[in-house]
C-alpha atoms as a PDB file:
ATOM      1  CA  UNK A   1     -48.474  24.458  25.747  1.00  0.00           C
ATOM      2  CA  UNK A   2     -47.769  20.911  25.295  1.00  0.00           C
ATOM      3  CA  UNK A   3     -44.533  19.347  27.279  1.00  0.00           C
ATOM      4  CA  UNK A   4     -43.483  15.879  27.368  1.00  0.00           C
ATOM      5  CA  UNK A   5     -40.712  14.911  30.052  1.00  0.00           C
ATOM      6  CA  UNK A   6     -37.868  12.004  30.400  1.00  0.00           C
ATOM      7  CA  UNK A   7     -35.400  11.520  33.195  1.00  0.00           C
ATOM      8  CA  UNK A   8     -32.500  10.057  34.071  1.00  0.00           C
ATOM      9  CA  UNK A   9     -29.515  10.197  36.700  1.00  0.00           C
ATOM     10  CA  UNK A  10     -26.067  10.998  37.145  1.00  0.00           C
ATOM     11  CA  UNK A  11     -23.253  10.779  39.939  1.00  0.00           C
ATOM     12  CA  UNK A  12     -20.671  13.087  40.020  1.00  0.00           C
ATOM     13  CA  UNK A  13     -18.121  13.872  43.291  1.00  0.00           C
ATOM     14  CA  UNK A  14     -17.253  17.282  43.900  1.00  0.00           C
ATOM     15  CA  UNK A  15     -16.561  20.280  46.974  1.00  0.00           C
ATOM     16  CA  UNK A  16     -17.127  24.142  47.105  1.00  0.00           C
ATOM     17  CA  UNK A  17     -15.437  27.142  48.390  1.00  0.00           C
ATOM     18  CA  UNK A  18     -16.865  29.507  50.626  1.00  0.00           C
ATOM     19  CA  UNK A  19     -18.243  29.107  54.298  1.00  0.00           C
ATOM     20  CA  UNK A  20     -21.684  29.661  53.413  1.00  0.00           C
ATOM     21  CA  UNK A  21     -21.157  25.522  51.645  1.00  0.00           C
ATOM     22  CA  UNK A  22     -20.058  24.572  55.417  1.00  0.00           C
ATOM     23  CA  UNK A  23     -19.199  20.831  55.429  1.00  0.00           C
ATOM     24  CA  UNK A  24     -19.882  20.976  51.917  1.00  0.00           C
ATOM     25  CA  UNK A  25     -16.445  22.741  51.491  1.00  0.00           C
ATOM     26  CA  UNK A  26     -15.030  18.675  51.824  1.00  0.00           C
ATOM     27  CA  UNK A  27     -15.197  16.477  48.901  1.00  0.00           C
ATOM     28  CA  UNK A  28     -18.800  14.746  48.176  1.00  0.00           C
ATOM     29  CA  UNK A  29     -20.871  12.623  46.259  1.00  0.00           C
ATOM     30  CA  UNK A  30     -24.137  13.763  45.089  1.00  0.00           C
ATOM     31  CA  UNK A  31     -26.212  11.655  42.957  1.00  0.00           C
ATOM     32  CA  UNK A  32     -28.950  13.662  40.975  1.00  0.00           C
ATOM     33  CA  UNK A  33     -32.054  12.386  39.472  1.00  0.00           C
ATOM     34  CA  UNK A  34     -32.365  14.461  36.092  1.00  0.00           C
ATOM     35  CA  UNK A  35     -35.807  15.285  34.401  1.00  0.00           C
ATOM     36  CA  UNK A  36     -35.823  17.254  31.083  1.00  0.00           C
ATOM     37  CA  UNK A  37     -38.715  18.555  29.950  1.00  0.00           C
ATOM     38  CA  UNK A  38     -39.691  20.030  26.703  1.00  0.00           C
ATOM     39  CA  UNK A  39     -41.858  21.956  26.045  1.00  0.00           C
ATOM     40  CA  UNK A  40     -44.147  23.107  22.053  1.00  0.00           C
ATOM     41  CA  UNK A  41     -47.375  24.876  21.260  1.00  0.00           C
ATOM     42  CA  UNK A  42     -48.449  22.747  18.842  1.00  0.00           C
ATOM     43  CA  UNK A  43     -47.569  18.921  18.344  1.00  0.00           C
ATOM     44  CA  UNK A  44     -45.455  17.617  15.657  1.00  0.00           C
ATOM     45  CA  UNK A  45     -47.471  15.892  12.181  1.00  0.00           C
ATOM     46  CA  UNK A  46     -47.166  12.615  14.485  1.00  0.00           C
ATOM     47  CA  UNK A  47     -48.922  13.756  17.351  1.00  0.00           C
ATOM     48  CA  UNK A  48     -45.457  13.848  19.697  1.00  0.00           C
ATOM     49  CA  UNK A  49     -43.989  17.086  21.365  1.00  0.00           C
ATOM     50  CA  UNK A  50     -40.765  15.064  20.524  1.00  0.00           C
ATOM     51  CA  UNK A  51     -39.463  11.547  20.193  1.00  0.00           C
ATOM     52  CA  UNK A  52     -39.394   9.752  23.500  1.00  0.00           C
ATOM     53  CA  UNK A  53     -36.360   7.794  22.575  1.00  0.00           C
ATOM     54  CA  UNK A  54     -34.293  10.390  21.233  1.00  0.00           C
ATOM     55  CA  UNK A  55     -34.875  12.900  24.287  1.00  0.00           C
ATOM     56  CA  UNK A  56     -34.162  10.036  26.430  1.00  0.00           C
ATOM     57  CA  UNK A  57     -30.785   8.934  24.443  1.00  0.00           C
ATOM     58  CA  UNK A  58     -29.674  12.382  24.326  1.00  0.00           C
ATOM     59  CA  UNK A  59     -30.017  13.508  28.166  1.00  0.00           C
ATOM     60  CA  UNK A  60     -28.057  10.180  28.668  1.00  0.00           C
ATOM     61  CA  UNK A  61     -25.226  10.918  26.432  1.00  0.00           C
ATOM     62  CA  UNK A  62     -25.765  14.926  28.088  1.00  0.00           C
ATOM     63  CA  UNK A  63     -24.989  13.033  31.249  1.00  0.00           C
ATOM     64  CA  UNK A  64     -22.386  10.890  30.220  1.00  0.00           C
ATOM     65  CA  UNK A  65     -19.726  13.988  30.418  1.00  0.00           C
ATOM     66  CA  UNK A  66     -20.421  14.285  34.283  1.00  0.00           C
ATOM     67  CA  UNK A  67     -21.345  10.533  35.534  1.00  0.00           C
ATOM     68  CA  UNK A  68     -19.194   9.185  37.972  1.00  0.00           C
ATOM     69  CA  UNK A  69     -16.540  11.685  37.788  1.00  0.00           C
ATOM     70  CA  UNK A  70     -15.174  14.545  40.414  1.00  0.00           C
ATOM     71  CA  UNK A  71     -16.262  17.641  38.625  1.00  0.00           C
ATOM     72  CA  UNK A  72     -13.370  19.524  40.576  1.00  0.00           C
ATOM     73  CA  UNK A  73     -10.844  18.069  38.210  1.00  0.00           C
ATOM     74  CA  UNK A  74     -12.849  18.334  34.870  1.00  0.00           C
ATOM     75  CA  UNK A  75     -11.674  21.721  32.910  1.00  0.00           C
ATOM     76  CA  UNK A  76     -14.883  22.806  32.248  1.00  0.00           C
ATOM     77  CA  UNK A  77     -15.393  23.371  36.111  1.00  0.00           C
ATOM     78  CA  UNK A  78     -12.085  24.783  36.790  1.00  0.00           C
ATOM     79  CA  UNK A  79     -12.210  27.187  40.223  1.00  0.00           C
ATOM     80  CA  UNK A  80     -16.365  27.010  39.686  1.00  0.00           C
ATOM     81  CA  UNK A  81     -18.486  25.984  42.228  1.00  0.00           C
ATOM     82  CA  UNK A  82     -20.713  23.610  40.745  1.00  0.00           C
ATOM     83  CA  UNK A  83     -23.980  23.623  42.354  1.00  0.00           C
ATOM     84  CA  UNK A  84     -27.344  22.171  41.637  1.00  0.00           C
ATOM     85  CA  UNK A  85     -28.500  25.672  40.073  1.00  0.00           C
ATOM     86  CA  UNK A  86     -25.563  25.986  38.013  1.00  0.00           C
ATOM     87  CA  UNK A  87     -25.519  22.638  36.918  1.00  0.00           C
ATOM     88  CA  UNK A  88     -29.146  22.440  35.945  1.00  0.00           C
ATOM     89  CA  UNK A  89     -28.462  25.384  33.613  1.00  0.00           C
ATOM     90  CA  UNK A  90     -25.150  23.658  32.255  1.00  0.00           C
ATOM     91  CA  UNK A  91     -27.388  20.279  31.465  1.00  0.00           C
ATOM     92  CA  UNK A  92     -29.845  22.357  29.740  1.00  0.00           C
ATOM     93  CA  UNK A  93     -27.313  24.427  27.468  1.00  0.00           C
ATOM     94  CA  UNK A  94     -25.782  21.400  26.293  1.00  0.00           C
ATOM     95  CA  UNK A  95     -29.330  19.659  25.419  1.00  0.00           C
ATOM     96  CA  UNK A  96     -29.729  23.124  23.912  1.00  0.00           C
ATOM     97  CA  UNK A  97     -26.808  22.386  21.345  1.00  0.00           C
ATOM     98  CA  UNK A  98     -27.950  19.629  20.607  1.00  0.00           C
ATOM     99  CA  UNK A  99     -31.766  20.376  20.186  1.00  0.00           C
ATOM    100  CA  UNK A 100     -30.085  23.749  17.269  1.00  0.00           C
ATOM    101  CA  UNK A 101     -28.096  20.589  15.610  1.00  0.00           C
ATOM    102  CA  UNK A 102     -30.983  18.231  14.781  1.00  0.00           C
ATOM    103  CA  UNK A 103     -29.865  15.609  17.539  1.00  0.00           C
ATOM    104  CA  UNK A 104     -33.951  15.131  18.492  1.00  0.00           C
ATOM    105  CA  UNK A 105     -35.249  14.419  14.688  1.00  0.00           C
ATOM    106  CA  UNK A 106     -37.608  17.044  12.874  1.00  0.00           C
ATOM    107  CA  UNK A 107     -40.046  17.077  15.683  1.00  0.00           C
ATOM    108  CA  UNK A 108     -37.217  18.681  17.289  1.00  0.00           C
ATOM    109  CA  UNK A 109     -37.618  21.705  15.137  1.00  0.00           C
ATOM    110  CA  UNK A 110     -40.619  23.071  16.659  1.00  0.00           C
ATOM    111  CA  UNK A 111     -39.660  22.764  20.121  1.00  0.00           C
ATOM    112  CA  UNK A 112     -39.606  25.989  21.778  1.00  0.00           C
ATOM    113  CA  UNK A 113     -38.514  25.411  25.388  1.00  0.00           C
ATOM    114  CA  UNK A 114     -36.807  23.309  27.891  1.00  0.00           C
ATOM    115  CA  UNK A 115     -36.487  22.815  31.809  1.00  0.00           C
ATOM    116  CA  UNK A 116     -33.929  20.760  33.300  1.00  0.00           C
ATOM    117  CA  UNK A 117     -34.589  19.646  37.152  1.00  0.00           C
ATOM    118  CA  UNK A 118     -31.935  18.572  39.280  1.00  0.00           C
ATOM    119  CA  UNK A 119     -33.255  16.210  42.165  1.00  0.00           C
ATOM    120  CA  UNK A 120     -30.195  15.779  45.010  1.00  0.00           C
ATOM    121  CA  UNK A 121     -32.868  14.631  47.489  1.00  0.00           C
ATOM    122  CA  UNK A 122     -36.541  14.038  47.842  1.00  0.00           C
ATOM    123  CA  UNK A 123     -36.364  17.300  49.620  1.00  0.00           C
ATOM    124  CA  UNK A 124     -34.219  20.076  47.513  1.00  0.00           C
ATOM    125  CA  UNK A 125     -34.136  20.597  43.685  1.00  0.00           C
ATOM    126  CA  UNK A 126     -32.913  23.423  41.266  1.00  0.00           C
ATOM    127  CA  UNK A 127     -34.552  23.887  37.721  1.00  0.00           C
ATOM    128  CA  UNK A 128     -33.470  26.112  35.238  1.00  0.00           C
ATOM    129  CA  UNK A 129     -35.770  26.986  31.997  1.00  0.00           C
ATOM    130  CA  UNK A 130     -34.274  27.938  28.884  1.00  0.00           C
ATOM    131  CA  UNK A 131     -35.908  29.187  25.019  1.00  0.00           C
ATOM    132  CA  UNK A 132     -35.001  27.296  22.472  1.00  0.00           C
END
């Protein structure tokens, strides 16, 4: 299996219910470090899992719905506590979408998976995997 990754970051503000978040109940800034990784059996007629620029320009617009904004007043997130898991997974729907819609080229057609990685610190990350 052949993978090829790009990253990028994003800050968003946000809080959480429930005691188990602890201080983390109070309003916050995280910023996140973002790597996407895709992964294909075989590579495309040009050698390339995918497009270097086009991964990267999509996982920036991706990010562009979330960065620098408090996620507690965006719709999407309404009552949800929007952790590192969950928002790994919501990051790798979206690329998801736009993977299905031809956003990454033909060499996006033969992609057949994807892992999103959110870094909040040098010591804790969340990845979620995903089929294409």
């Amino acid at each position: 299996m052949y993978s090829l990754t790009v990253r990028d970051h994003m800050m968003i503000a946000h809080s959480f219910r429930g005691e188990v978040f602890g201080p983390a109940q109070r309003l916050h800034g995280a910023t996140y470090v973002v790597d996407v990784t895709f992964f294909r059996r075989q590579l495309d007629a040009d050698n390339l899992v995918v497009d270097i620029g086009l991964a990267s320009q999509q996982l920036k617009d991706v990010l562009a719905a979330f960065n620098y904004r408090n996620l507690d007043d965006e719709p999407d997130f309404s009552g949800v506590n929007t952790s590192t898991e969950m928002l790994a997974a919501v990051v790798a729907d979206r690329l998801a979408e736009r993977v299905a819609a031809g956003a990454l080229g033909a060499g996006g057609a033969g992609l057949e998976r994807l892992s999103v990685t959110l870094r909040e610190s040098h010591v804790a990350w969340a990845t979620y995997e995903r089929d294409l």
